[in-house]
Protein backbone atom coordinates (compact mmCIF):
# COMPACT_ATOMS: atom_id res chain seq x y z
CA UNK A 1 5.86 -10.64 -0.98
CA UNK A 2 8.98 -12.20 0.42
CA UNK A 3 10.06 -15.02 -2.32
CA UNK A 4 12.58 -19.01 -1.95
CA UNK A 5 13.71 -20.41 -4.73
CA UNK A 6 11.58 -23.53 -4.40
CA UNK A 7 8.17 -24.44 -3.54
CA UNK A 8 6.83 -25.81 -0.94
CA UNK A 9 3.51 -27.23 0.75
CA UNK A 10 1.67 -25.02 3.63
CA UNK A 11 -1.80 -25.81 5.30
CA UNK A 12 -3.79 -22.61 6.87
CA UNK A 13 -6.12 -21.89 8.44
CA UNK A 14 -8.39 -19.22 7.60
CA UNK A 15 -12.53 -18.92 9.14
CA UNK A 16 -12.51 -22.31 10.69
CA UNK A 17 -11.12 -24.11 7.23
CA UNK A 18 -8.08 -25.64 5.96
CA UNK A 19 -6.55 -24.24 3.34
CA UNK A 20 -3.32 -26.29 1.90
CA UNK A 21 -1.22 -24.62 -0.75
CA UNK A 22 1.89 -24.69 -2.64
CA UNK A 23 3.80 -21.53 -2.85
CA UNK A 24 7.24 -19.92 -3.67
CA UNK A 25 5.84 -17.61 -0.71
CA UNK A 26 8.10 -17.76 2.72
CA UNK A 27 5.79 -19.65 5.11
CA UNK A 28 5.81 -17.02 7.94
CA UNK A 29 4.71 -14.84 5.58
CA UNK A 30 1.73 -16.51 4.73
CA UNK A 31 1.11 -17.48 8.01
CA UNK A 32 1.15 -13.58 8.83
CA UNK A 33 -1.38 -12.60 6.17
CA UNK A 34 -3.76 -15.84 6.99
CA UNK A 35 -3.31 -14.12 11.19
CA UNK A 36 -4.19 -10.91 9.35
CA UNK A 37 -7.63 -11.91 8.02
CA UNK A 38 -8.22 -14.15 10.64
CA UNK A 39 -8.24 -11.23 13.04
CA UNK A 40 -10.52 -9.03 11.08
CA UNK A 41 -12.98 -12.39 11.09
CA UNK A 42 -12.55 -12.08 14.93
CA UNK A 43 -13.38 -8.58 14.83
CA UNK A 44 -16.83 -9.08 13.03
CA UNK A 45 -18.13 -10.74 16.52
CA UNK A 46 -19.13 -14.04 17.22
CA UNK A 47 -22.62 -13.87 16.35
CA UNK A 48 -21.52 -13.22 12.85
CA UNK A 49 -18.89 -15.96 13.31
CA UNK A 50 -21.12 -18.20 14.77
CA UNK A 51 -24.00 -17.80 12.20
CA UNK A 52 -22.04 -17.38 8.86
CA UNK A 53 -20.14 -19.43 6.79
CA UNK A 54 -16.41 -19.37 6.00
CA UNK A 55 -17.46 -18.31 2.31
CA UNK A 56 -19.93 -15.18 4.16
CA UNK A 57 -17.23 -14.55 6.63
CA UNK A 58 -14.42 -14.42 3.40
CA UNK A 59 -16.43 -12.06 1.46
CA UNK A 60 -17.13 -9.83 4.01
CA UNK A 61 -13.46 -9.94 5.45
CA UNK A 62 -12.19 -9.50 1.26
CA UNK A 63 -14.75 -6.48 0.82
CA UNK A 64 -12.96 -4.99 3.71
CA UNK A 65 -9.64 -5.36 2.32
CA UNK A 66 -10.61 -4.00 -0.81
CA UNK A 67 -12.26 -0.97 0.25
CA UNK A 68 -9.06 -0.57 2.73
CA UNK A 69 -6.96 -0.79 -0.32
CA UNK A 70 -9.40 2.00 -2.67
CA UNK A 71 -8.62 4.22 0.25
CA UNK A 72 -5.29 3.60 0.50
CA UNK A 73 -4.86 4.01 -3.08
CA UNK A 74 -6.84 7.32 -3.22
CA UNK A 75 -4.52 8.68 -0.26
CA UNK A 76 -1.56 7.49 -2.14
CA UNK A 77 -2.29 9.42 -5.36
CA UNK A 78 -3.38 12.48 -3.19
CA UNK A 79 0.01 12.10 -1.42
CA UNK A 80 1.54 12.59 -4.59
CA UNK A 81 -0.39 15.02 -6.08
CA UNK A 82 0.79 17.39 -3.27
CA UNK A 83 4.48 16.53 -3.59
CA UNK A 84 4.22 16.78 -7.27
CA UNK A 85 2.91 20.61 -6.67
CA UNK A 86 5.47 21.30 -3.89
CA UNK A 87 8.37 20.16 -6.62
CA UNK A 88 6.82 22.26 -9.44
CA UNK A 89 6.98 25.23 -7.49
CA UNK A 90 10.23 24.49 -5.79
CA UNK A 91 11.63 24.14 -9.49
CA UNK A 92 9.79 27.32 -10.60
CA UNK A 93 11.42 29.14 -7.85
CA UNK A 94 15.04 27.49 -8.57
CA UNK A 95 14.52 28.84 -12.43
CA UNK A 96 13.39 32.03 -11.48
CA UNK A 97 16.05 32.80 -9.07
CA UNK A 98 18.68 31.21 -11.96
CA UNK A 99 17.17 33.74 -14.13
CA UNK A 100 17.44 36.73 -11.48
CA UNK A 101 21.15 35.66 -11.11
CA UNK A 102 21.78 35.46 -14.85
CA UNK A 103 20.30 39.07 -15.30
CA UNK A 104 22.32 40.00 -12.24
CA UNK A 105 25.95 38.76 -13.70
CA UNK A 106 24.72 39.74 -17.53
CA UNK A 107 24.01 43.50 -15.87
CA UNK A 108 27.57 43.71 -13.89
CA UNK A 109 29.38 42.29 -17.33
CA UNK A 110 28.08 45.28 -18.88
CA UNK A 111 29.25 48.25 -16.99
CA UNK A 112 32.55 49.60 -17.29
């Protein structure tokens, strides 16, 4: 969230209603997200525009985002249970091979 250092007064638009706010929030940017969830109302059709209310047509639109979201989040945490393994190994490999190396230089110390 892009952030002034003083508030200010913005009217959107969001499912057919106005929506005025005061916010820290760079207009543009709320503008953006208010486009955002207007086009996923679009995308329900206009029957279910038509027929619903803004409330109906928000909750639908905000279940959306949140199950968008619990995916996102479960990719995220997959995403990083991978790289987590990939970095274990890699350092298991970098202390093996430190090890191998040690053995290697304590061995040719040794010998006459």
């Amino acid at each position: 969230m892009l952030a002034l250092t003083e508030k200010h007064t913005v009217t959107l638009v969001i499912a057919g209603a106005r929506y005025r706010m005061t916010s820290d929030t760079e207009e543009s940017h709320l503008r953006g997200l208010a486009d955002m969830i207007n086009e996923r109302i679009a995308s329900l059709g206009d029957k279910a525009v038509q027929k619903a209310s803004p409330a109906q047509l928000l909750a639908v639109v905000a279940l959306g985002l949140a199950e968008d979201l619990s995916e996102e989040s479960r990719r995220r945490e997959e995403l990083e249970g991978r790289v987590r393994n990939v970095v274990t190994h890699a350092i298991a490999r970098i202390d093996q091979r430190l090890e191998q190396d040690a053995s290697v230089e304590q061995n040719a110390g040794v010998q006459p």
